[in-house]
N, C-alpha and C. Protein backbone atom coordinates (compact mmCIF):
# COMPACT_ATOMS: atom_id res chain seq x y z
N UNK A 1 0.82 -1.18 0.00
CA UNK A 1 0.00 0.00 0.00
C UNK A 1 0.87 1.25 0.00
N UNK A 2 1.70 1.15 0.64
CA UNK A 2 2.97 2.46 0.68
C UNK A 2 4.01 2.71 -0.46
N UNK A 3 3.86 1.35 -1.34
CA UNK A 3 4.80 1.04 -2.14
C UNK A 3 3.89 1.97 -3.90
N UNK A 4 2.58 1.59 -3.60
CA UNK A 4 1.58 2.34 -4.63
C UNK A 4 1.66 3.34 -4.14
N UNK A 5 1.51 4.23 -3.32
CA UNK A 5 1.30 5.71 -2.66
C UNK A 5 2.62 6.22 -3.58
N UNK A 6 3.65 5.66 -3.27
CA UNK A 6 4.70 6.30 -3.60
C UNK A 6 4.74 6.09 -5.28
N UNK A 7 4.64 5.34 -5.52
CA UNK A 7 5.10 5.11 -7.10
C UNK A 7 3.52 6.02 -7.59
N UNK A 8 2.53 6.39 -6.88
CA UNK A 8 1.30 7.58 -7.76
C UNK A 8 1.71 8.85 -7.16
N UNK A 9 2.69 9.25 -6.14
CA UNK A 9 3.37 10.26 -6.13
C UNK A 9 3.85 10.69 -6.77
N UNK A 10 5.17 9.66 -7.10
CA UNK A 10 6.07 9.75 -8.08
C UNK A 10 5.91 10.01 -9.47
N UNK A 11 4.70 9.31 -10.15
CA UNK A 11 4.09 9.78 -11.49
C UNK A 11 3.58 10.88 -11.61
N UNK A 12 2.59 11.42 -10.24
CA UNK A 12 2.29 12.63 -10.17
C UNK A 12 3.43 13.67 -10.35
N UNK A 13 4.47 13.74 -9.84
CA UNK A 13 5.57 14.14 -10.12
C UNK A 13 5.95 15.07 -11.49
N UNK A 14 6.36 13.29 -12.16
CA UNK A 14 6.83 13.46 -13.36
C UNK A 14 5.57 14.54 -14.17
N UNK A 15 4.42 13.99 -14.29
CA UNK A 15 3.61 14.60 -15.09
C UNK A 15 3.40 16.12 -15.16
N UNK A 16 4.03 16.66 -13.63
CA UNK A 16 3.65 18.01 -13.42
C UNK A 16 5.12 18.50 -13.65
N UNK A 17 6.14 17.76 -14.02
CA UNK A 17 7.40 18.18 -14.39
C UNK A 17 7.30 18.43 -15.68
N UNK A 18 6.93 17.79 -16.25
CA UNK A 18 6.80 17.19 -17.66
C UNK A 18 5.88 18.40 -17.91
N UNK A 19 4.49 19.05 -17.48
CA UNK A 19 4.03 20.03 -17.77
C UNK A 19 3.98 21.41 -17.65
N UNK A 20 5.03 21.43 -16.16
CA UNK A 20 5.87 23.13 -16.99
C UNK A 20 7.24 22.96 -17.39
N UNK A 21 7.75 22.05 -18.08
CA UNK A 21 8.95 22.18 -18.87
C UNK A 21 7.63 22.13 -20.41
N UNK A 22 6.96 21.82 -20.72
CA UNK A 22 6.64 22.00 -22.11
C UNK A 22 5.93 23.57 -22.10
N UNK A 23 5.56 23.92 -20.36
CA UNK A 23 5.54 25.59 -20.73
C UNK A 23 6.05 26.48 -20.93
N UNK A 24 7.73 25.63 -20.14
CA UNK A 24 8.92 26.70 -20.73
C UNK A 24 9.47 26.79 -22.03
N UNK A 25 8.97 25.38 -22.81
CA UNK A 25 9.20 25.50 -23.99
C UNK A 25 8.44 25.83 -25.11
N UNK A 26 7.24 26.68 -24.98
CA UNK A 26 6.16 27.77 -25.53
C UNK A 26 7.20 29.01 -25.13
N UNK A 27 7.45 29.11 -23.83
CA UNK A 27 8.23 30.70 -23.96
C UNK A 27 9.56 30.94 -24.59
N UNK A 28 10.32 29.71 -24.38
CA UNK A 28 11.37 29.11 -25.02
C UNK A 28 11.33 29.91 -26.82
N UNK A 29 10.35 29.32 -27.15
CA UNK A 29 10.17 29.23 -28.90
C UNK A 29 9.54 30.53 -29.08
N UNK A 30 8.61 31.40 -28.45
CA UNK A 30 7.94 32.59 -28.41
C UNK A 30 8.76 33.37 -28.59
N UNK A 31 10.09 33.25 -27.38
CA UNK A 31 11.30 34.50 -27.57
C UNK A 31 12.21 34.32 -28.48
N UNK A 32 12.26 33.28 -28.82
CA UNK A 32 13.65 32.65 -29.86
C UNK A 32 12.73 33.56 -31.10
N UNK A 33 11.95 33.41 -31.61
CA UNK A 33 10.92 33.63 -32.19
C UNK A 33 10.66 35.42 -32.54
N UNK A 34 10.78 35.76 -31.16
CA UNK A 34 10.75 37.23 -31.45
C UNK A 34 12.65 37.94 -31.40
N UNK A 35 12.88 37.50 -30.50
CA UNK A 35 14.11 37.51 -30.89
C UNK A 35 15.30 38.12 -32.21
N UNK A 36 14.88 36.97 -33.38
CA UNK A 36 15.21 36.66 -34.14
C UNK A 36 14.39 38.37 -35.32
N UNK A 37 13.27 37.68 -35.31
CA UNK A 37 12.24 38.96 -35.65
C UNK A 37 12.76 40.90 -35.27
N UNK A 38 13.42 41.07 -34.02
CA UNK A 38 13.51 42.07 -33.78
C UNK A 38 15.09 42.28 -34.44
N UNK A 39 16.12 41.26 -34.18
CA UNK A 39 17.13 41.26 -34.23
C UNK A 39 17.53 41.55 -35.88
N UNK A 40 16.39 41.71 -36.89
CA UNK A 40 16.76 41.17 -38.36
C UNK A 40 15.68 42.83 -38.96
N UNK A 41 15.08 42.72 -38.16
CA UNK A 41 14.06 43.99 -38.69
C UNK A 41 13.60 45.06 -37.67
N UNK A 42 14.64 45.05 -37.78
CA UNK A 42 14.55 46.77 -36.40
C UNK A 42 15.64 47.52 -36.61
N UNK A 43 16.31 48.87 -35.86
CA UNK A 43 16.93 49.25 -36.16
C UNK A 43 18.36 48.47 -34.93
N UNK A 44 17.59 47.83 -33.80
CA UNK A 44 18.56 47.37 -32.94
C UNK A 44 18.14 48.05 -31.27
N UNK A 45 17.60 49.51 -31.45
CA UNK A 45 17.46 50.39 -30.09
C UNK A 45 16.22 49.97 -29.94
N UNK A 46 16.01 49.43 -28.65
CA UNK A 46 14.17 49.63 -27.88
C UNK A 46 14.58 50.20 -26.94
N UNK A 47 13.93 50.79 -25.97
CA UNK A 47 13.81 52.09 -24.96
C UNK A 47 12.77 51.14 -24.25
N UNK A 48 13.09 50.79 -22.65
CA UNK A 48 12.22 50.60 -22.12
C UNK A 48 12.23 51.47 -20.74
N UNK A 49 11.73 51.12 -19.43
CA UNK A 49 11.31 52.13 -18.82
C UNK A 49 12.90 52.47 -18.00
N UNK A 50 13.86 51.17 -17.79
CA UNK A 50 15.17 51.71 -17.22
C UNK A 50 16.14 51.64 -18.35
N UNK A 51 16.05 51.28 -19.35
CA UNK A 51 17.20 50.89 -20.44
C UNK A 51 17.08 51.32 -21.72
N UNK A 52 17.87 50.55 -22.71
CA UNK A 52 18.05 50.68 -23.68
C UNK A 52 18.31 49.40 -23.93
N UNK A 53 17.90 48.66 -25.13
CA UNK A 53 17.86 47.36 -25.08
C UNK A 53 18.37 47.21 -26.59
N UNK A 54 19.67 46.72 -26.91
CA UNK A 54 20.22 46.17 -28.04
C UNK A 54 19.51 44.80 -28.58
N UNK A 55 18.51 44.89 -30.38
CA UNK A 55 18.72 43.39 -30.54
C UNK A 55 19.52 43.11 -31.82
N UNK A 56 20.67 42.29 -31.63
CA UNK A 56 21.44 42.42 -33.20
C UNK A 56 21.86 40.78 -33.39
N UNK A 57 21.81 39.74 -34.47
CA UNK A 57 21.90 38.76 -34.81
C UNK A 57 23.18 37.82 -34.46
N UNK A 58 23.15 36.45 -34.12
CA UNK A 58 24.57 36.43 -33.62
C UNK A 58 25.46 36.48 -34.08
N UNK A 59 26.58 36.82 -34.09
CA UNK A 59 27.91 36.65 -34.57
C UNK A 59 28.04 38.25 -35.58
N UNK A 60 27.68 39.20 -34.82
CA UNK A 60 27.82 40.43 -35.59
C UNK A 60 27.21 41.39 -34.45
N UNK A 61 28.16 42.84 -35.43
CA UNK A 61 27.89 44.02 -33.79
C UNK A 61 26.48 44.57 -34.31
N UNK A 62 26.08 45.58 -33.52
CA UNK A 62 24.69 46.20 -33.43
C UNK A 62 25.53 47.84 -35.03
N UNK A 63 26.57 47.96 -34.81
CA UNK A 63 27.51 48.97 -35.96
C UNK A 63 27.14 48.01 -37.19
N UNK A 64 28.03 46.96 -37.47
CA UNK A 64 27.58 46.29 -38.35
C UNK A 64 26.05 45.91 -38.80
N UNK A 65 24.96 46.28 -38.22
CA UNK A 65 23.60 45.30 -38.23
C UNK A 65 22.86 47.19 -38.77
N UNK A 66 23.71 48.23 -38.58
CA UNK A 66 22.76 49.11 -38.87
C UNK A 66 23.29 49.88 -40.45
N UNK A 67 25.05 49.14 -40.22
CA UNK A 67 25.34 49.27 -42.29
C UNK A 67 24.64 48.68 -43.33
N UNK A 68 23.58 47.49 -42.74
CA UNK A 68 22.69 47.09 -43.74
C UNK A 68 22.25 47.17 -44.34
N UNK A 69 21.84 46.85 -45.76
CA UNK A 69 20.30 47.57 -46.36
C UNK A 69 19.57 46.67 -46.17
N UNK A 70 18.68 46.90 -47.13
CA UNK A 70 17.49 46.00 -46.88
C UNK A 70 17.29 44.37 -47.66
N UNK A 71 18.43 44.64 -48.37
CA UNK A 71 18.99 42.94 -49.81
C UNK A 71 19.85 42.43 -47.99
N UNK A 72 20.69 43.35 -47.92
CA UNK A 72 21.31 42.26 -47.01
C UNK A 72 20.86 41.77 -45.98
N UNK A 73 19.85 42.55 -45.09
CA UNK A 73 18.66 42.21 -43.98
C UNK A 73 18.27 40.59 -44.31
N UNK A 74 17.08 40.40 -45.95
CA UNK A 74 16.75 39.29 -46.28
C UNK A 74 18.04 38.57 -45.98
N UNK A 75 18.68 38.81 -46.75
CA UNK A 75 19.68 37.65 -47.11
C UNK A 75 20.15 36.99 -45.79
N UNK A 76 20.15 38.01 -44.76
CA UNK A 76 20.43 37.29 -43.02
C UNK A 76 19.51 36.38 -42.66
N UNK A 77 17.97 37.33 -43.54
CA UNK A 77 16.68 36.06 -43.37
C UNK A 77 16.35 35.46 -43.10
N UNK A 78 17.31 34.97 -45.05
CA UNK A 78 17.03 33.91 -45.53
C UNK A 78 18.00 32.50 -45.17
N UNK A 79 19.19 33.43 -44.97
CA UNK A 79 20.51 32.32 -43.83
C UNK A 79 19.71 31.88 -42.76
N UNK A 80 18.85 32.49 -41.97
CA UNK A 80 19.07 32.44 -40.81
C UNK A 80 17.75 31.63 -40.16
N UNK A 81 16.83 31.82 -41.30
CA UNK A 81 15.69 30.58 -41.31
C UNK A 81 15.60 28.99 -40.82
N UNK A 82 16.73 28.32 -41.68
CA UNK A 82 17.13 27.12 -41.22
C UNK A 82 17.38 26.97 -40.47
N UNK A 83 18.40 27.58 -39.81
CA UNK A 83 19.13 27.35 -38.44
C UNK A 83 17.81 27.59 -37.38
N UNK A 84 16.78 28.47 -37.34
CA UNK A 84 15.52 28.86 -36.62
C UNK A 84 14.96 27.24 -36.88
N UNK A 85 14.61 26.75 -38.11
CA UNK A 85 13.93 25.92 -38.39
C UNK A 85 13.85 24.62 -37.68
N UNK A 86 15.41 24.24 -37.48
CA UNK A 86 16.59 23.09 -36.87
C UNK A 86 15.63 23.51 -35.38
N UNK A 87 15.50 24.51 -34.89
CA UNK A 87 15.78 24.62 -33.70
C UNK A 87 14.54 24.60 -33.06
N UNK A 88 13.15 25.33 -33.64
CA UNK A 88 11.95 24.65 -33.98
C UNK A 88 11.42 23.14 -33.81
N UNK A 89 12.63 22.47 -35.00
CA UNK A 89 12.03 21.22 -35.40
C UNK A 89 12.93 20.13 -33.73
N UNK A 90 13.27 20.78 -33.20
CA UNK A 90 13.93 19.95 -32.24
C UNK A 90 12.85 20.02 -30.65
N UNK A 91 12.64 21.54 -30.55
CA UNK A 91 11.59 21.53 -29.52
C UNK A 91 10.40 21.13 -29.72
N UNK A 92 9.61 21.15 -30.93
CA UNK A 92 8.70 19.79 -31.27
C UNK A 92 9.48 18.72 -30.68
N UNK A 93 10.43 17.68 -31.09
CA UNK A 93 10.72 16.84 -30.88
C UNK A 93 10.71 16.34 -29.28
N UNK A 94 11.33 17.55 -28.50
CA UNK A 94 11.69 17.22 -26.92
C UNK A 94 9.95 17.68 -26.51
N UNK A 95 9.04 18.25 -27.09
CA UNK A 95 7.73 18.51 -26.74
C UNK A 95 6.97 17.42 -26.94
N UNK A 96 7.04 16.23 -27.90
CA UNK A 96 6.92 15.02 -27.86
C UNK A 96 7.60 13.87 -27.08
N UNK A 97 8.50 13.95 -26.90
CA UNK A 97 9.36 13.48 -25.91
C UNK A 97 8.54 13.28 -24.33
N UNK A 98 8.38 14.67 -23.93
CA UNK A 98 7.49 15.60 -22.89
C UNK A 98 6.44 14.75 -22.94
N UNK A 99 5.45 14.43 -23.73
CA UNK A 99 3.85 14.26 -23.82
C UNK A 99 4.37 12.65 -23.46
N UNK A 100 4.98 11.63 -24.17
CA UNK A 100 4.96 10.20 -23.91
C UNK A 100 5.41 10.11 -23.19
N UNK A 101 6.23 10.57 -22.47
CA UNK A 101 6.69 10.57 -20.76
C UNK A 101 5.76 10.58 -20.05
N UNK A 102 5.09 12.10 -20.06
CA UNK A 102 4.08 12.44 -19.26
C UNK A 102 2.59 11.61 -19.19
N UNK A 103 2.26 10.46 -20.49
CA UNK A 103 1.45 9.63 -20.36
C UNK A 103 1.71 7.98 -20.07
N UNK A 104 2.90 8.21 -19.86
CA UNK A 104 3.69 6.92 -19.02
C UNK A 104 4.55 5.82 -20.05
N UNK A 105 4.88 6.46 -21.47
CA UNK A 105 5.45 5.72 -22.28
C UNK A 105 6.95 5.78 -22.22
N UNK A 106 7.79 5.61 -21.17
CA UNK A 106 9.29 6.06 -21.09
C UNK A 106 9.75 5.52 -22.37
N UNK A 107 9.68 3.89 -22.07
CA UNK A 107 10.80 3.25 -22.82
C UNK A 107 9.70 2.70 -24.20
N UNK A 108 8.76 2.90 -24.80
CA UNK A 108 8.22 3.15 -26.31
C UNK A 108 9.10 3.73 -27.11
N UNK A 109 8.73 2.69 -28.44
CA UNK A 109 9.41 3.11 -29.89
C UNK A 109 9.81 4.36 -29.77
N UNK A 110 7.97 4.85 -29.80
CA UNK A 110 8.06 6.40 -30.09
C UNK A 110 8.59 6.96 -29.09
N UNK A 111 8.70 6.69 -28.05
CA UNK A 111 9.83 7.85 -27.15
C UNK A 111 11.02 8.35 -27.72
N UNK A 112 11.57 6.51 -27.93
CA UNK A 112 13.06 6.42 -28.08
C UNK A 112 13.42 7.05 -29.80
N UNK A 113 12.63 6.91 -30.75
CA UNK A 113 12.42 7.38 -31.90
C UNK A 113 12.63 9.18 -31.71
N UNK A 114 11.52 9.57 -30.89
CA UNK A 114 12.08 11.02 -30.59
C UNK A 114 13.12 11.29 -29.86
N UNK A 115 13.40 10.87 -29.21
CA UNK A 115 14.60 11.17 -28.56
C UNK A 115 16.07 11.21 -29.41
N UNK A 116 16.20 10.43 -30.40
CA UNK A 116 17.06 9.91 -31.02
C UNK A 116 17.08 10.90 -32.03
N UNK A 117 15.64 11.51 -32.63
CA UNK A 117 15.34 12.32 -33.83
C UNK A 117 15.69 14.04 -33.14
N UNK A 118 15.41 14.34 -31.68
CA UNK A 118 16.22 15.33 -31.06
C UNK A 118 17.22 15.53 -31.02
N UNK A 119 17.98 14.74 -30.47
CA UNK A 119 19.64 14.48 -30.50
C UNK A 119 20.35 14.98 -31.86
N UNK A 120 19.68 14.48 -32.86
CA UNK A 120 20.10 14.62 -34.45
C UNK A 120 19.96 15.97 -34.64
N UNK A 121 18.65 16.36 -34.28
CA UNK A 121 18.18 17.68 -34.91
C UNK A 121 19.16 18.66 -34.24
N UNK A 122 19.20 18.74 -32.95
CA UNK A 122 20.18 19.35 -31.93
C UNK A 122 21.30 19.89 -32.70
N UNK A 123 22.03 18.30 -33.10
CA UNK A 123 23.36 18.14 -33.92
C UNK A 123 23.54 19.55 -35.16
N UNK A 124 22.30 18.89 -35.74
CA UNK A 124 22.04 19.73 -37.13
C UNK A 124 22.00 21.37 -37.13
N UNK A 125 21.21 21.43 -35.82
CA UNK A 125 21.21 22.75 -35.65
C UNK A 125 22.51 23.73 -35.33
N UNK A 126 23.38 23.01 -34.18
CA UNK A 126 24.61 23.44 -34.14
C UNK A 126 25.36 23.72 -34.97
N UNK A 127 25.69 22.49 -36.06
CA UNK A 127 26.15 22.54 -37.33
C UNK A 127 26.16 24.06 -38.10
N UNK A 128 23.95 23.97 -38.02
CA UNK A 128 23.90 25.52 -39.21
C UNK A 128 24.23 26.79 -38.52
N UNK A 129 24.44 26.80 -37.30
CA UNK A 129 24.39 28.15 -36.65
C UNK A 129 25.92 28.07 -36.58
N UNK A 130 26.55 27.15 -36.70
CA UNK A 130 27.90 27.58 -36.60
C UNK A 130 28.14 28.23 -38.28
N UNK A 131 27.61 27.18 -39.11
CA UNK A 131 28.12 27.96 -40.75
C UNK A 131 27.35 28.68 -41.02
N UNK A 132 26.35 29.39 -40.65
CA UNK A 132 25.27 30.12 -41.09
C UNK A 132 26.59 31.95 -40.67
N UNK A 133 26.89 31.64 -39.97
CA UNK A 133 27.96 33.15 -39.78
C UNK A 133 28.86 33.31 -40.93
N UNK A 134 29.66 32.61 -40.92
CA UNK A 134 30.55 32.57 -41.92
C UNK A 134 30.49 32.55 -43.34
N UNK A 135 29.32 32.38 -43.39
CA UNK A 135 28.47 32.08 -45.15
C UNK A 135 27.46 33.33 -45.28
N UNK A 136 26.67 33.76 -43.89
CA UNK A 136 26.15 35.24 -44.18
C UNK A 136 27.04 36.48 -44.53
N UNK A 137 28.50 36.22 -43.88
CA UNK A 137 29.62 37.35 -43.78
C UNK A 137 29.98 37.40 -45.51
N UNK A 138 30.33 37.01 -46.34
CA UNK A 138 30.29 35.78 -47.54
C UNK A 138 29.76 36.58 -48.38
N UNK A 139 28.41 36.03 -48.15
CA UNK A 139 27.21 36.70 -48.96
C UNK A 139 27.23 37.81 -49.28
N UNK A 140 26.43 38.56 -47.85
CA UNK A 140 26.30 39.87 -47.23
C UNK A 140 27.53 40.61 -48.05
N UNK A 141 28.69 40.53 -47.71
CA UNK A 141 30.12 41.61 -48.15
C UNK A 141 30.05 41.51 -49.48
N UNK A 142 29.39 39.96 -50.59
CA UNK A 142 29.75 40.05 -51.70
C UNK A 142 28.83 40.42 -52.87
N UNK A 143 27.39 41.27 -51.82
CA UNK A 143 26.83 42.19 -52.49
C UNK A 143 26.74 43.80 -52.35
N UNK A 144 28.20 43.66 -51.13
CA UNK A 144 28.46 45.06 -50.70
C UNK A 144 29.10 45.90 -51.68
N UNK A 145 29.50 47.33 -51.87
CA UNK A 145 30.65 47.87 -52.21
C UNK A 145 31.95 47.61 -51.60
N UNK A 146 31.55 47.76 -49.93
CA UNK A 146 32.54 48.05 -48.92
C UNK A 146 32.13 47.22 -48.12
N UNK A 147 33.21 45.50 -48.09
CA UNK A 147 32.65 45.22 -46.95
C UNK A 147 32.74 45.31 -45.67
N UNK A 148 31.57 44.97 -45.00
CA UNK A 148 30.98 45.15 -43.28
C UNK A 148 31.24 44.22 -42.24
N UNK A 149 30.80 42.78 -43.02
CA UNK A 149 30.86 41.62 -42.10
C UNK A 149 32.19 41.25 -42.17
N UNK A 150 32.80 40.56 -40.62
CA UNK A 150 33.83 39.88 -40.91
C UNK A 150 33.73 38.31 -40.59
N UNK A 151 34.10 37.57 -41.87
CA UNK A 151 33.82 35.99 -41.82
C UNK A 151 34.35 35.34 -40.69
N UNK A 152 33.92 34.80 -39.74
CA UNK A 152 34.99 34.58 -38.53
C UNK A 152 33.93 32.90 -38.68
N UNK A 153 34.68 31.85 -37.90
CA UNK A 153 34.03 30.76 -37.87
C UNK A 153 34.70 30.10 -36.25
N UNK A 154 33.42 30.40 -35.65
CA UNK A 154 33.93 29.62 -33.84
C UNK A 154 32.97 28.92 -33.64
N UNK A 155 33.72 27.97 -32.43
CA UNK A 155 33.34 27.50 -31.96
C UNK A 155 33.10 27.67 -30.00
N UNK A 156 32.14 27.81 -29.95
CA UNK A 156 32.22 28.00 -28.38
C UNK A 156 32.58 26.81 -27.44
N UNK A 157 32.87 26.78 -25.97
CA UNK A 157 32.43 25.88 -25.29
C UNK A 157 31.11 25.35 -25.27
N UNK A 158 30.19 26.10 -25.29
CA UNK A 158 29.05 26.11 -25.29
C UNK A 158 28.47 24.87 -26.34
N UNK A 159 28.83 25.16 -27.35
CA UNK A 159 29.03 24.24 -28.95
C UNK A 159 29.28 23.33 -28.73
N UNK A 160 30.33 22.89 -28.23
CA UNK A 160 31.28 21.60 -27.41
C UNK A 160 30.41 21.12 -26.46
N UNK A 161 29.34 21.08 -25.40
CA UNK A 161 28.97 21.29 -24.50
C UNK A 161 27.73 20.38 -24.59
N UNK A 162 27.10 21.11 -26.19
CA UNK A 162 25.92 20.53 -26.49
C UNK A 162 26.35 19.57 -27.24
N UNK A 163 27.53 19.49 -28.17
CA UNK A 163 27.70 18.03 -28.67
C UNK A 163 27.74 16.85 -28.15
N UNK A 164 28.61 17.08 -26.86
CA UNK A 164 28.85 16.42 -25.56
C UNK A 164 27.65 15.59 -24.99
N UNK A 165 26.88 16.65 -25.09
CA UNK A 165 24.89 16.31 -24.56
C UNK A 165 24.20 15.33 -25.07
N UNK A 166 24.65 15.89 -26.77
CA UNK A 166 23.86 15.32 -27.15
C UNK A 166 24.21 13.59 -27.55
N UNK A 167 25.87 13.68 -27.98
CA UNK A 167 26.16 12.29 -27.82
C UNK A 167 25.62 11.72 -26.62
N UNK A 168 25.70 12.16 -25.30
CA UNK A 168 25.30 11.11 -24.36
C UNK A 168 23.78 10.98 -24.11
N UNK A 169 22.65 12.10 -24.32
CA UNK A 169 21.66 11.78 -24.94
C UNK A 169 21.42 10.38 -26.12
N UNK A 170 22.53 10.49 -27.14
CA UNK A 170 22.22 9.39 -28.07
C UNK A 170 22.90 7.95 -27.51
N UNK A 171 23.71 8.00 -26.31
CA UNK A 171 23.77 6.56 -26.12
C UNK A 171 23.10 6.27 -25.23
N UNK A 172 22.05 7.34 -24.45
CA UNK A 172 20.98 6.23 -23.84
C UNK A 172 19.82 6.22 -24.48
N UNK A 173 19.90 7.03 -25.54
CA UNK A 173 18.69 6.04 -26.65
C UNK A 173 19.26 4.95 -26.48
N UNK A 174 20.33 4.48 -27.39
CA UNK A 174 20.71 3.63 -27.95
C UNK A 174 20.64 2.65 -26.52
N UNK A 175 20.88 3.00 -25.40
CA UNK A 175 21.06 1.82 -24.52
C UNK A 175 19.26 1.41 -24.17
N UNK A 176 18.57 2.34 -24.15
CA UNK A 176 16.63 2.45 -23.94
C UNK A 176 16.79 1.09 -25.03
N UNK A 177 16.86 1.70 -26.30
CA UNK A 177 16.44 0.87 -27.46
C UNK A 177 16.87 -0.67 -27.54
N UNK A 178 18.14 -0.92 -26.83
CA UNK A 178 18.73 -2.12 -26.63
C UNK A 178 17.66 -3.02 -25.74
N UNK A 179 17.54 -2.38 -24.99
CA UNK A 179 16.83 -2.70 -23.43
C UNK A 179 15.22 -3.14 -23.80
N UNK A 180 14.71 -2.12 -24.65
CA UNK A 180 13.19 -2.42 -24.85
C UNK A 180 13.64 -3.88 -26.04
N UNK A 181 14.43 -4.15 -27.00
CA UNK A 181 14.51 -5.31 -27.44
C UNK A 181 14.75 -6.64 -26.88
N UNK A 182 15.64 -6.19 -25.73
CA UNK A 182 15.84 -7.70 -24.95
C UNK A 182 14.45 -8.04 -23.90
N UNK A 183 14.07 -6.73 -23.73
CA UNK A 183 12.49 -7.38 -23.30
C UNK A 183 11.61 -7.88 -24.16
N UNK A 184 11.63 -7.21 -25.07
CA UNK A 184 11.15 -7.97 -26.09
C UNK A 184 11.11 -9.73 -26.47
N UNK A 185 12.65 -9.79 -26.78
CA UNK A 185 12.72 -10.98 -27.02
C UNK A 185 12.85 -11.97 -25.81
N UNK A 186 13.28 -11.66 -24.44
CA UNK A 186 12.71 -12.46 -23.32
C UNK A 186 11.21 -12.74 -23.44
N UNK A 187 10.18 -11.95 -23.93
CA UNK A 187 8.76 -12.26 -23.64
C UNK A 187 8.78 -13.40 -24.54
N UNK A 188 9.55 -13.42 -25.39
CA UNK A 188 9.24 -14.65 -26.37
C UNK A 188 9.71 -15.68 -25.62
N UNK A 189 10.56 -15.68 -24.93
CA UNK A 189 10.74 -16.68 -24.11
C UNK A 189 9.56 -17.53 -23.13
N UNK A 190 9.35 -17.13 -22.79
CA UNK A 190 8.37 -17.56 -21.31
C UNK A 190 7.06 -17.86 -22.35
């Protein structure tokens, strides 16, 4: 009886974990979202009631973001879409992730399927946001007169950090996925 108390605690738990992390990831995607929006089509200055609030794109100054015109604005866009897209298509992923947890499917296909399809997307995304600088600088200067951007290509810790993640994210898929097969094929046993 104490042993059920605890394990409908414990689910209770998860489920209410599980339901404000998918609320942080509505605000998550809302600001990434506006973010991006202010950072590409504004002049850079908002004025609020104590500040002054810079928004300028990564890997470039708020000087550089106001030599722009309006060909090179798109063209940051249109770079800069995908890498949004990657990053989008991944918090879907961990927002599905979220929901079969939260209805008690840990170790399911489809968990481990998303989980595995996060990890990737993660990957992918890092990937474009790292070349998405170096290929806008590129672009951008080589429809300039005079160019503005300077092509620089880094890598952060940060970068390192999430690769790190995400490999070990992908070997406990891979160890989930092992695990749900040998149960599997034990049931055939008995």
């Amino acid at each position: 009886m104490i042993n059920s108390y605890i394990l409908r605690s414990g689910q209770h738990a998860v489920r209410r974990l599980c339901g404000i992390l998918r609320g942080i990831l509505v605000v998550f995607v809302v600001l990434q979202v506006l973010y991006f929006a202010l950072s590409w089509g504004s002049s850079g200055n908002y004025y609020t009631v104590f500040m002054r609030v810079h928004f300028y794109p990564d890997g470039m100054t708020l000087d550089e973001l106001l030599h722009l015109g309006y060909t090179q604005r798109l063209i940051g866009v249109g770079l800069g879409l995908p890498t949004l897209g990657m990053l989008f298509y991944a918090v879907v992923q961990f927002n599905s992730i979220l929901t079969y947890i939260k209805d008690g499917m840990i170790f399911a296909t489809r968990t481990i399927a998303a989980m595995q399809t996060f990890t990737g997307t993660l990957l992918l995304y890092m990937v474009l946001a790292n070349l998405e600088r170096p290929l806008r600088a590129l672009i951008v200067n080589a429809t300039m007169d005079t160019p503005v951007l300077k092509s620089l290509f880094t890598v952060s810790a940060n970068d390192l950090l999430l690769v790190l993640v995400s490999a070990l994210f992908y070997v406990l898929t891979a160890i989930m996925h092992e695990g749900r097969r040998l149960e599997e094929e034990n049931k055939g046993f008995v």
